[in-house]
N, C-alpha and C. Protein backbone atom coordinates (compact mmCIF):
# COMPACT_ATOMS: atom_id res chain seq x y z
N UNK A 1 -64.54 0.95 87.29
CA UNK A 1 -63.24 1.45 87.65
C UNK A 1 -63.38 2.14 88.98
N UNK A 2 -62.58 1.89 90.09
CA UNK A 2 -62.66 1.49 91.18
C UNK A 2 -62.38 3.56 91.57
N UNK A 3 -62.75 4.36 90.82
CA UNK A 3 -62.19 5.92 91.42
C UNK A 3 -60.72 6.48 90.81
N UNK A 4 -60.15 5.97 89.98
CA UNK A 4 -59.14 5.61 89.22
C UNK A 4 -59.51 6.84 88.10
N UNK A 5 -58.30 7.60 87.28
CA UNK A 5 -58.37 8.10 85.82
C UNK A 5 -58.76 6.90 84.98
N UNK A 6 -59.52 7.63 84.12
CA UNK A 6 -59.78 6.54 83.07
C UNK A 6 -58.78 5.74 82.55
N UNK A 7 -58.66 4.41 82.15
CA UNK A 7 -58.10 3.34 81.44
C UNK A 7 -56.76 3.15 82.34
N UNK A 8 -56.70 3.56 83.48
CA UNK A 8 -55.76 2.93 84.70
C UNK A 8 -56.19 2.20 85.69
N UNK A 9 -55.91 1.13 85.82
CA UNK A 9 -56.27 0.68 87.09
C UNK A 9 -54.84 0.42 88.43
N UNK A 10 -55.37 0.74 89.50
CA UNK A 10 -54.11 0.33 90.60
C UNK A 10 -53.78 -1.06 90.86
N UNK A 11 -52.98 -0.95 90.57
CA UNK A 11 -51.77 -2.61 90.90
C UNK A 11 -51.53 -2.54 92.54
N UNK A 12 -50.64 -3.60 92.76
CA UNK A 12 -50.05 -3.82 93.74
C UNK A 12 -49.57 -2.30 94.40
N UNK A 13 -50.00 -1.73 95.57
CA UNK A 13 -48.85 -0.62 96.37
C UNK A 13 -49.23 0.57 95.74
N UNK A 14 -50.66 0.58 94.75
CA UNK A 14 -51.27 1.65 94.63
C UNK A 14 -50.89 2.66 93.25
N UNK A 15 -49.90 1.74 92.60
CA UNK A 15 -49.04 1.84 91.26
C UNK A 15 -50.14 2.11 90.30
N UNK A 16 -50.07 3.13 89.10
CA UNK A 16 -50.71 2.81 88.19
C UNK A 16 -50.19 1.61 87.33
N UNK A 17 -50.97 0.69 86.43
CA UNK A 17 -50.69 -0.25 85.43
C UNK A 17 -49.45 1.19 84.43
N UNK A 18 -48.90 0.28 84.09
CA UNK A 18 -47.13 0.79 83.06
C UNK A 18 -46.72 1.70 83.65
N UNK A 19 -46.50 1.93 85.03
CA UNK A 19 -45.41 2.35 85.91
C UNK A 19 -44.86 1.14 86.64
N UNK A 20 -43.43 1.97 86.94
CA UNK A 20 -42.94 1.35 88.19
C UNK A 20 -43.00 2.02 89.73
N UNK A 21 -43.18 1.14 90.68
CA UNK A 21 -42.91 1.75 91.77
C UNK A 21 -41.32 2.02 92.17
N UNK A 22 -41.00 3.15 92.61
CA UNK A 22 -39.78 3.73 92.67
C UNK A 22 -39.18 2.59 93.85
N UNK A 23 -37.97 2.15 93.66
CA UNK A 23 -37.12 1.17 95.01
C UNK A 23 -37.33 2.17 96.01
N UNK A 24 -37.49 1.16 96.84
CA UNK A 24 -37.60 1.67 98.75
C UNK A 24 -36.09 0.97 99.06
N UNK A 25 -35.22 2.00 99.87
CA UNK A 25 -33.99 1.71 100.00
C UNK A 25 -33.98 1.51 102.01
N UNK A 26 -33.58 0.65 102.50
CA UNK A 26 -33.95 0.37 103.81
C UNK A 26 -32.76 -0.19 104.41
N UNK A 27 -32.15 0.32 105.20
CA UNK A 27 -31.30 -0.35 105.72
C UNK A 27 -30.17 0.55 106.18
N UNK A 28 -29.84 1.03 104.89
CA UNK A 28 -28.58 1.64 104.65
C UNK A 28 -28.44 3.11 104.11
N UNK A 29 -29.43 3.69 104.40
CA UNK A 29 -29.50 5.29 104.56
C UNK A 29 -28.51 5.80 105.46
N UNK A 30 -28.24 5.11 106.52
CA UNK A 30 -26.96 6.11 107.19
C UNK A 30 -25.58 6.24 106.60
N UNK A 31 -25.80 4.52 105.28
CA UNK A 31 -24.02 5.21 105.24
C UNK A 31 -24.17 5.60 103.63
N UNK A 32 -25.15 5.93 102.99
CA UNK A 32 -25.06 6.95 101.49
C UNK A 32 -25.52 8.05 101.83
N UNK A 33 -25.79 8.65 103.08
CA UNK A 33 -26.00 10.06 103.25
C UNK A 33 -25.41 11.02 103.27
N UNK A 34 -25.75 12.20 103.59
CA UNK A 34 -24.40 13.05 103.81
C UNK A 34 -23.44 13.05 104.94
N UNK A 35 -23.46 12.39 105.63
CA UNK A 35 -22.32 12.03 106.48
C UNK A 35 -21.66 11.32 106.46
N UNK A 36 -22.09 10.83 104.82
CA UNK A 36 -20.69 9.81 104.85
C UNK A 36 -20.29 10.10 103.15
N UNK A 37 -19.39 10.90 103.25
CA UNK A 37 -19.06 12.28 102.09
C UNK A 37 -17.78 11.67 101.68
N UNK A 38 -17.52 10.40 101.98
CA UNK A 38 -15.60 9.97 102.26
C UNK A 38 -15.91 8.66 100.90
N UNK A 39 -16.59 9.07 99.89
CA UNK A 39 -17.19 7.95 98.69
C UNK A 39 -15.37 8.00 97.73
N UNK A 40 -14.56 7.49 97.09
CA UNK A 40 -14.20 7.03 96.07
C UNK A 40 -14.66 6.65 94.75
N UNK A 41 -13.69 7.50 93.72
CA UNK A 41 -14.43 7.32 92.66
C UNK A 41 -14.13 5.75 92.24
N UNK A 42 -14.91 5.06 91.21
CA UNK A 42 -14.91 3.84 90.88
C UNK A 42 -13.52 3.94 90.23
N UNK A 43 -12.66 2.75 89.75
CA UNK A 43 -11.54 2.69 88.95
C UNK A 43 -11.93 2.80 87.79
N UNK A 44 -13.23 3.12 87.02
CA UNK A 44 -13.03 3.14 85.35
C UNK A 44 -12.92 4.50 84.96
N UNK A 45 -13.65 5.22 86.49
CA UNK A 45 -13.93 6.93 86.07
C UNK A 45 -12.71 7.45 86.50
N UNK A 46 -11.64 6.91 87.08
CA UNK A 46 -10.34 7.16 87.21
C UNK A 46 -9.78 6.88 85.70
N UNK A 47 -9.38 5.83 85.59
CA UNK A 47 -9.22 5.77 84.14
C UNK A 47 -9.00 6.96 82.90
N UNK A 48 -11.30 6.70 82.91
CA UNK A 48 -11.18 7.83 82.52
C UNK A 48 -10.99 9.41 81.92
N UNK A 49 -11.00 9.88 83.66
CA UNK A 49 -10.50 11.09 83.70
C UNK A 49 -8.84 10.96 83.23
N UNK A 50 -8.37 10.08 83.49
CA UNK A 50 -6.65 10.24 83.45
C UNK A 50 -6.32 10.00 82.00
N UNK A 51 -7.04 9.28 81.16
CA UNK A 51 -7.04 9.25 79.85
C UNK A 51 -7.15 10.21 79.18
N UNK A 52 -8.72 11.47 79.58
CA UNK A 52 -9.04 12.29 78.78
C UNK A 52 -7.99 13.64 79.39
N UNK A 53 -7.28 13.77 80.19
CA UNK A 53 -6.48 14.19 80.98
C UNK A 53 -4.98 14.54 79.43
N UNK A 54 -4.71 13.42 79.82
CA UNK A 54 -3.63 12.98 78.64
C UNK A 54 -3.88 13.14 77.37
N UNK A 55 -4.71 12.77 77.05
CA UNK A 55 -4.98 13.11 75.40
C UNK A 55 -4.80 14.56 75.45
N UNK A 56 -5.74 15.62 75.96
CA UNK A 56 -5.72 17.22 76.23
C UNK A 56 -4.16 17.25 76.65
N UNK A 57 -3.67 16.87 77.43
CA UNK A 57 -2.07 17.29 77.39
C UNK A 57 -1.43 17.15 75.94
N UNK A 58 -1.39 15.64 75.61
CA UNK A 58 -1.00 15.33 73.78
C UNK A 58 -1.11 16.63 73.03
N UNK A 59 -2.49 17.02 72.74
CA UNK A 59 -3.27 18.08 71.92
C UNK A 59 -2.34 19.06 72.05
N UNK A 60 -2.42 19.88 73.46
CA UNK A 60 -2.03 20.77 73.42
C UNK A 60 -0.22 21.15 73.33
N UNK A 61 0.27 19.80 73.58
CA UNK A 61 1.73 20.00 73.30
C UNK A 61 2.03 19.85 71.68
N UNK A 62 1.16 19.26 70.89
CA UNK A 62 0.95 19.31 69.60
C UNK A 62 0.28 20.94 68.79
N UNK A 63 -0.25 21.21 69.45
CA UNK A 63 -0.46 22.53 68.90
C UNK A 63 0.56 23.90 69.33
N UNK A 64 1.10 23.51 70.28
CA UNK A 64 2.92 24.74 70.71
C UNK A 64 3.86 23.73 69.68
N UNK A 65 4.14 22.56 70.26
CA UNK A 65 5.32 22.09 69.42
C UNK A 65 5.87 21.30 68.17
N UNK A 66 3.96 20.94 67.73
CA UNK A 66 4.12 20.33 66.47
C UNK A 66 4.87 21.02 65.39
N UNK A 67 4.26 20.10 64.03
CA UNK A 67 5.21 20.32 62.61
C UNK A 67 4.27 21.29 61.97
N UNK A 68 3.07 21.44 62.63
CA UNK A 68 2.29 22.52 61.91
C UNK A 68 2.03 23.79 63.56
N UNK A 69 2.54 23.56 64.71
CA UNK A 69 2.51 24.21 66.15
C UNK A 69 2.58 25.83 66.15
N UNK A 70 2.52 26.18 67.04
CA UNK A 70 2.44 28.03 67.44
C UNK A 70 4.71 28.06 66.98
N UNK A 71 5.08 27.44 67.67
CA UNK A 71 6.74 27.74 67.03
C UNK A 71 7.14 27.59 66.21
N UNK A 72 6.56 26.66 65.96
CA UNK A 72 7.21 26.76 63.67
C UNK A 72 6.34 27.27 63.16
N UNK A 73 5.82 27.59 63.48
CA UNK A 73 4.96 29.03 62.70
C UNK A 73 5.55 30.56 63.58
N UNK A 74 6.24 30.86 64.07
CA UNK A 74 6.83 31.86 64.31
C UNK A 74 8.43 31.60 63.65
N UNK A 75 8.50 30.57 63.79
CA UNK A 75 10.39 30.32 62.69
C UNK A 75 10.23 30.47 61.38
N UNK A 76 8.78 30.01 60.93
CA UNK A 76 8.78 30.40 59.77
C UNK A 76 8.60 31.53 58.92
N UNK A 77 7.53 32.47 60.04
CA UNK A 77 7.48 33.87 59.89
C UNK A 77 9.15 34.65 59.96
N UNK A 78 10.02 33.94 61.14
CA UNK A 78 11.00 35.32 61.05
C UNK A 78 12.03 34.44 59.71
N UNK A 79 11.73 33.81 59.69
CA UNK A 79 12.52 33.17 58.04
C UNK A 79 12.24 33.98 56.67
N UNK A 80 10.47 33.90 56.97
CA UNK A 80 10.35 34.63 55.37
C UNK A 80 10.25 35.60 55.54
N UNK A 81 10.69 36.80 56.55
CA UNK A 81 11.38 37.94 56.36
C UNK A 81 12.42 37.92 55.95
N UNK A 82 13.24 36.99 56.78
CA UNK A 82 14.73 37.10 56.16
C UNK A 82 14.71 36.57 54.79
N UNK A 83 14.30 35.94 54.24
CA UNK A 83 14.34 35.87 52.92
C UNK A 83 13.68 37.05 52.06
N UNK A 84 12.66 37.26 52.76
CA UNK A 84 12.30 38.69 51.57
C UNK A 84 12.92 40.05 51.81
N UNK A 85 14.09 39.97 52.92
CA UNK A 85 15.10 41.46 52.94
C UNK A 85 15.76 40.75 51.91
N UNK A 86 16.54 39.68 51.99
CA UNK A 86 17.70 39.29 50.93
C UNK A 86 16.85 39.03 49.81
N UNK A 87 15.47 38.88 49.15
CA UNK A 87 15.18 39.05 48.19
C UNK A 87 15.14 40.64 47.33
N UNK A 88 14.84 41.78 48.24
CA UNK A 88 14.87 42.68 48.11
C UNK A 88 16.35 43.49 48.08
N UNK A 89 17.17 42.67 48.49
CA UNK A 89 18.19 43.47 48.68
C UNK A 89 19.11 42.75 47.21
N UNK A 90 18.95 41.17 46.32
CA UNK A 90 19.11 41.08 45.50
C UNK A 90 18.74 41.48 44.35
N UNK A 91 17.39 42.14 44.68
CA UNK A 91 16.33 42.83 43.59
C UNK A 91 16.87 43.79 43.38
N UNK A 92 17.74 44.80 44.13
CA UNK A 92 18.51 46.24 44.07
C UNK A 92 19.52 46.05 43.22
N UNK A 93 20.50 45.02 43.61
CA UNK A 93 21.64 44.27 43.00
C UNK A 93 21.64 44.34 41.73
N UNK A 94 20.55 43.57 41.04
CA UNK A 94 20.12 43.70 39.73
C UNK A 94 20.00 44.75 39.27
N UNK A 95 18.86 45.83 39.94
CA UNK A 95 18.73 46.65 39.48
C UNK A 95 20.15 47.45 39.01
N UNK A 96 20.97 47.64 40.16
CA UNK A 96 22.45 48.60 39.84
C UNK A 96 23.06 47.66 38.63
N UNK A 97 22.57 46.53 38.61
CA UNK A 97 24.03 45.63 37.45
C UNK A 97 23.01 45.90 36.31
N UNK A 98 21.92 46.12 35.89
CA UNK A 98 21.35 46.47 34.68
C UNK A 98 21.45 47.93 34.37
N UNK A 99 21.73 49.08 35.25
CA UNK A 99 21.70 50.72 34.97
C UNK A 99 23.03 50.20 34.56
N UNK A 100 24.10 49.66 34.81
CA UNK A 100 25.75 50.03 34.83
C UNK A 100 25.75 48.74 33.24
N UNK A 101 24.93 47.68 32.60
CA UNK A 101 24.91 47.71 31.88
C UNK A 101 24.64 48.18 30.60
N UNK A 102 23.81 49.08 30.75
CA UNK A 102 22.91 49.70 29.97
C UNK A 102 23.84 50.60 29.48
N UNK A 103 24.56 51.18 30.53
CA UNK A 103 25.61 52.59 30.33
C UNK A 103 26.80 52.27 29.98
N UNK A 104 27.03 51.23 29.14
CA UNK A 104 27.86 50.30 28.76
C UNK A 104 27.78 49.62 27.64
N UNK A 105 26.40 50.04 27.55
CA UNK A 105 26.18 49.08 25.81
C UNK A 105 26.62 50.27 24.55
N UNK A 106 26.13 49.49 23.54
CA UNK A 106 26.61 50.26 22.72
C UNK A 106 25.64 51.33 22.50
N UNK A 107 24.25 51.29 22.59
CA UNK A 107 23.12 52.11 22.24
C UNK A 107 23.11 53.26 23.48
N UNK A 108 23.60 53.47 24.54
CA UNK A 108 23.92 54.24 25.46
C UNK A 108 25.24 54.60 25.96
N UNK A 109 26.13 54.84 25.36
CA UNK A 109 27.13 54.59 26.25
C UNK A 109 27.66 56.04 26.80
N UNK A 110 28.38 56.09 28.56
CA UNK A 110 28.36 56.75 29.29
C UNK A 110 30.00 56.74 29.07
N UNK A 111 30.31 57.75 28.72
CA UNK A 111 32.07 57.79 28.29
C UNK A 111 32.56 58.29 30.25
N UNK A 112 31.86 58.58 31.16
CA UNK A 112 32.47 59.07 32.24
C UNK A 112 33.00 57.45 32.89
N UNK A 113 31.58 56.58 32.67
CA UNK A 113 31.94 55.24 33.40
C UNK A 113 32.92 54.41 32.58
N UNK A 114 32.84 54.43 31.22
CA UNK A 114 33.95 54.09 30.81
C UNK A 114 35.36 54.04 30.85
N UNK A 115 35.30 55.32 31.39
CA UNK A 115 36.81 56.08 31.66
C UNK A 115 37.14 54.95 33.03
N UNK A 116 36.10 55.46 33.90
CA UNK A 116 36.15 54.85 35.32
C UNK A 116 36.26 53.31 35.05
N UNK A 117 35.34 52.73 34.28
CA UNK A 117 36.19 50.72 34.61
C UNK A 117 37.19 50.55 33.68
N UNK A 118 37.36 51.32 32.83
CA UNK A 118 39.07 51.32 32.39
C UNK A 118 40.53 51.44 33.22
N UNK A 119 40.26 52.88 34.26
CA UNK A 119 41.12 52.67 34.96
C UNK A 119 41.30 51.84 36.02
N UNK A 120 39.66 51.18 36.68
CA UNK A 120 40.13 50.30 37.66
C UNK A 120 40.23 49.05 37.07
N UNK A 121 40.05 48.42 36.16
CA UNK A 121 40.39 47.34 35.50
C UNK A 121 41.44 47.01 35.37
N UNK A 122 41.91 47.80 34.30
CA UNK A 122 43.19 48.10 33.20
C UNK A 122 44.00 49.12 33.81
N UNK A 123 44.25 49.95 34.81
CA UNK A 123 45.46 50.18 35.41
C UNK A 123 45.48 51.43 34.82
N UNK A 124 44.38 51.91 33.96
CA UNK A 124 45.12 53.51 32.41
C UNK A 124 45.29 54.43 33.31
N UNK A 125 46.16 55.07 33.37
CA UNK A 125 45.94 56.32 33.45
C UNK A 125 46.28 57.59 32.55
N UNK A 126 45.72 58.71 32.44
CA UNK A 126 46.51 59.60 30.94
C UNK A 126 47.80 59.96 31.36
N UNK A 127 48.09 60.91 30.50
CA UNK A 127 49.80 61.58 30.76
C UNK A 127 49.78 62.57 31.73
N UNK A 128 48.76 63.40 31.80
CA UNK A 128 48.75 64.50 32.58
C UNK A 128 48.43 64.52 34.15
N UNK A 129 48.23 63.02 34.51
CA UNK A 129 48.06 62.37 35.92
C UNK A 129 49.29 62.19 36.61
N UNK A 130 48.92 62.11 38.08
CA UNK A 130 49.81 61.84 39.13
C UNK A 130 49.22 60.80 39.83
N UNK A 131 50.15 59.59 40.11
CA UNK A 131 49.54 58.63 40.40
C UNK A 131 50.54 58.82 42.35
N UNK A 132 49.52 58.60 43.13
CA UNK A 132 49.82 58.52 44.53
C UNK A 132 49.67 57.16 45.32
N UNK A 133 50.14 56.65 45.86
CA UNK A 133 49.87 54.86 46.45
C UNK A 133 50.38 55.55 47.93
């Protein structure tokens, strides 16, 4: 072995055996250099960019204005407030129409409220009243 690392020998141009020699580019160094900076991208990397461009636009107009987006998820938030004031405010409702039943049944009964939806019902009034309109 001719001065060589072991189990290499030089090829052609001074190459070790299972390399390549790197291309020698000749000719045309003046116009891929830096002075000539005026390159165009190919048409597929146009493509592309304008594809992956668009999709990221898609996405993101899908995540503000979709069916699951940042705005129907704020319509739906000020919705189920408004439904849980008017749930709460029917929950009261009840509550007053079950005290004013209660004071009305027979096992409780409140002779003041009685008096009171008698006369606005039924018109009563006693003898010793003055009626004013």
């Amino acid at each position: 072995m001719s001065g060589s690392a072991a189990g290499f020998r030089r090829g052609p141009a001074g190459a070790r055996r299972g390399q390549f020699p790197l291309p020698v580019r000749r000719g045309r160094m003046a116009e891929n250099g830096p002075e000539n900076m005026n390159r165009t991208l190919p048409i597929g990397a146009l493509v592309y960019v304008l594809l992956a461009l668009l999709l990221s636009l898609y996405f993101a107009f899908a995540a503000v204005q979709g069916p699951s987006g940042i705005l129907r998820r704020v319509q739906l938030e000020a919705e189920t407030a408004q439904l849980v004031a008017e749930r709460d405010a029917l929950a009261a409702e009840v509550a007053r129409m079950k005290s004013l039943t209660r004071r009305l049944s027979d096992e409780y009964l409140d002779l003041e409220l009685l008096d009171e939806r008698a006369r606005d019902v039924l018109g009563l009034v006693r003898g010793d009243e003055l009626i004013v309109r």
